[in-house]
C-alpha atoms as a PDB file:
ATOM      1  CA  UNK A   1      41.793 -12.191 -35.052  1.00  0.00           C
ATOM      2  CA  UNK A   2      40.790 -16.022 -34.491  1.00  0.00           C
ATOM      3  CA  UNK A   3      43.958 -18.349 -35.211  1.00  0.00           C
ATOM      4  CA  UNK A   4      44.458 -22.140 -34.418  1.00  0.00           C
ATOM      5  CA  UNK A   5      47.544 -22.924 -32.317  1.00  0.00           C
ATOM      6  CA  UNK A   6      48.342 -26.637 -31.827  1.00  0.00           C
ATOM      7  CA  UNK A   7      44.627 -27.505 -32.539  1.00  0.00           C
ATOM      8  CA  UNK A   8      43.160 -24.741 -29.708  1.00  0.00           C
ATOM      9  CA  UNK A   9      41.141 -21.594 -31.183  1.00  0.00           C
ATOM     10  CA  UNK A  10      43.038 -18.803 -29.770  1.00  0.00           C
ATOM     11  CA  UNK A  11      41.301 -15.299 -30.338  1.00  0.00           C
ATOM     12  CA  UNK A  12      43.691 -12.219 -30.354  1.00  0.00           C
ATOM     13  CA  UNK A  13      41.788  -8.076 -30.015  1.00  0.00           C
ATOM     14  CA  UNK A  14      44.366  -7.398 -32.847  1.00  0.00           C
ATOM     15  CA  UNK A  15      46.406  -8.551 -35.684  1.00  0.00           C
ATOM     16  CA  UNK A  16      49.815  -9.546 -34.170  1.00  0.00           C
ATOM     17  CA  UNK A  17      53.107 -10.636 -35.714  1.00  0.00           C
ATOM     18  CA  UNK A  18      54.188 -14.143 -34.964  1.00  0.00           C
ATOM     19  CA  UNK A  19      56.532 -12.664 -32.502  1.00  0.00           C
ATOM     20  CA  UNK A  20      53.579 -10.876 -30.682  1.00  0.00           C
ATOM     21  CA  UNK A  21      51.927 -13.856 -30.506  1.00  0.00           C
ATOM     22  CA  UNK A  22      54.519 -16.253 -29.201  1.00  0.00           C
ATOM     23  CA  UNK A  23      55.533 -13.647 -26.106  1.00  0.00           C
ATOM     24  CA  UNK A  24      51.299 -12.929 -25.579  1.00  0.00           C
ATOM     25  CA  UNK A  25      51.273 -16.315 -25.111  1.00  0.00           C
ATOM     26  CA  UNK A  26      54.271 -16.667 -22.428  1.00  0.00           C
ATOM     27  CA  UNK A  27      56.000 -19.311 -24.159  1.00  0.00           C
ATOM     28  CA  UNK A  28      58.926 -17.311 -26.285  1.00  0.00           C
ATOM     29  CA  UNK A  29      61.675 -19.574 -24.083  1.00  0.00           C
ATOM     30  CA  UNK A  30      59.860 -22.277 -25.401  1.00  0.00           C
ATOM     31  CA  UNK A  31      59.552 -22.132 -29.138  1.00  0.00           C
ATOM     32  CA  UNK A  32      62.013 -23.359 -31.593  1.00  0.00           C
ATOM     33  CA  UNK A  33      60.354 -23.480 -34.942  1.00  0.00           C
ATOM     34  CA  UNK A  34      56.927 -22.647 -35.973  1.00  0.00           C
ATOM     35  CA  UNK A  35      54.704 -23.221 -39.061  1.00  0.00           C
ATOM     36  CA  UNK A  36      51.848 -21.961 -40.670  1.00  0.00           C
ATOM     37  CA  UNK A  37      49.300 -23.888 -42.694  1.00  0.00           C
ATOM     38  CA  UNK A  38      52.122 -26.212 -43.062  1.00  0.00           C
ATOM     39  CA  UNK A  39      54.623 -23.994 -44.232  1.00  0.00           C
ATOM     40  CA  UNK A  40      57.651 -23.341 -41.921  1.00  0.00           C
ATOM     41  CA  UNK A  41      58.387 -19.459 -40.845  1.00  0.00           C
ATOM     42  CA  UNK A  42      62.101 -18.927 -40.190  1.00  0.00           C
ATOM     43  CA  UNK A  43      62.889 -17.374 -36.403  1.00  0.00           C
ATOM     44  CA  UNK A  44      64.412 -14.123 -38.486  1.00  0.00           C
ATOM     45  CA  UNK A  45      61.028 -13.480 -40.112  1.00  0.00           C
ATOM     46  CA  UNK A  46      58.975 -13.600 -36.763  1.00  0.00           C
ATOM     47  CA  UNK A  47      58.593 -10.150 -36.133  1.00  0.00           C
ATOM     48  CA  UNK A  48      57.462  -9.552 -39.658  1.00  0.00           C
ATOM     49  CA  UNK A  49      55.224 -12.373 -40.282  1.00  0.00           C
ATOM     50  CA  UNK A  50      51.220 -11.225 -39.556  1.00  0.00           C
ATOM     51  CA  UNK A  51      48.731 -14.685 -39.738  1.00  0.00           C
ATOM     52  CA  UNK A  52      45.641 -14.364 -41.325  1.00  0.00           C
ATOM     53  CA  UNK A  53      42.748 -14.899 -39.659  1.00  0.00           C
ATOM     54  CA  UNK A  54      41.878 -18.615 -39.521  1.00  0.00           C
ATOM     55  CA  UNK A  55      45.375 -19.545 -40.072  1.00  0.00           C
ATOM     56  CA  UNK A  56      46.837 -22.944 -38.462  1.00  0.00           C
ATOM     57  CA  UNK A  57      49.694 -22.471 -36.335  1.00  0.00           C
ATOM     58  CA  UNK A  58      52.055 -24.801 -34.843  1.00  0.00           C
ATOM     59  CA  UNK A  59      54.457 -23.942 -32.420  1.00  0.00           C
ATOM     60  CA  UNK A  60      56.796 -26.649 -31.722  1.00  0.00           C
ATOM     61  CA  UNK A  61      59.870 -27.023 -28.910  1.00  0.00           C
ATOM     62  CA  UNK A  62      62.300 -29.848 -29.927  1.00  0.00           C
ATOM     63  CA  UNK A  63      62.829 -32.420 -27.007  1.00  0.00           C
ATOM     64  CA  UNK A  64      65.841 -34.397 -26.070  1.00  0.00           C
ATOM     65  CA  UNK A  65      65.501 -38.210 -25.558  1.00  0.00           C
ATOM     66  CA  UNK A  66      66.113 -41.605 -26.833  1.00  0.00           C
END
């Protein structure tokens, strides 16, 4: 399965859940919110939610500052 994930091709042998994809990336302490093709994907739904391929994912972190 070929996804885009913050604007980098990521290729995965099988079709994972958001969840899957988050930890097989190493950054699940990271991730606060995350969208695909512009539509937001609530944390709960995670484990459920398969991309398609092609799909444009955006992981985002929120960052304190000022």
């Amino acid at each position: 399965m070929k996804v885009i994930i913050n604007g980098q091709i990521k290729v995965f042998e099988e079709n994972l859940n958001l969840q899957e994809i988050i930890e097989n990336l190493k950054i699940e302490d990271k991730v606060m919110a995350c969208a695909v093709n512009m539509d937001i994907v609530k944390k709960e739904n995670w484990n459920s939610y398969k991309p398609n391929e092609n799909d444009i994912i955006e992981l985002l972190n929120f960052v304190g500052g000022g």
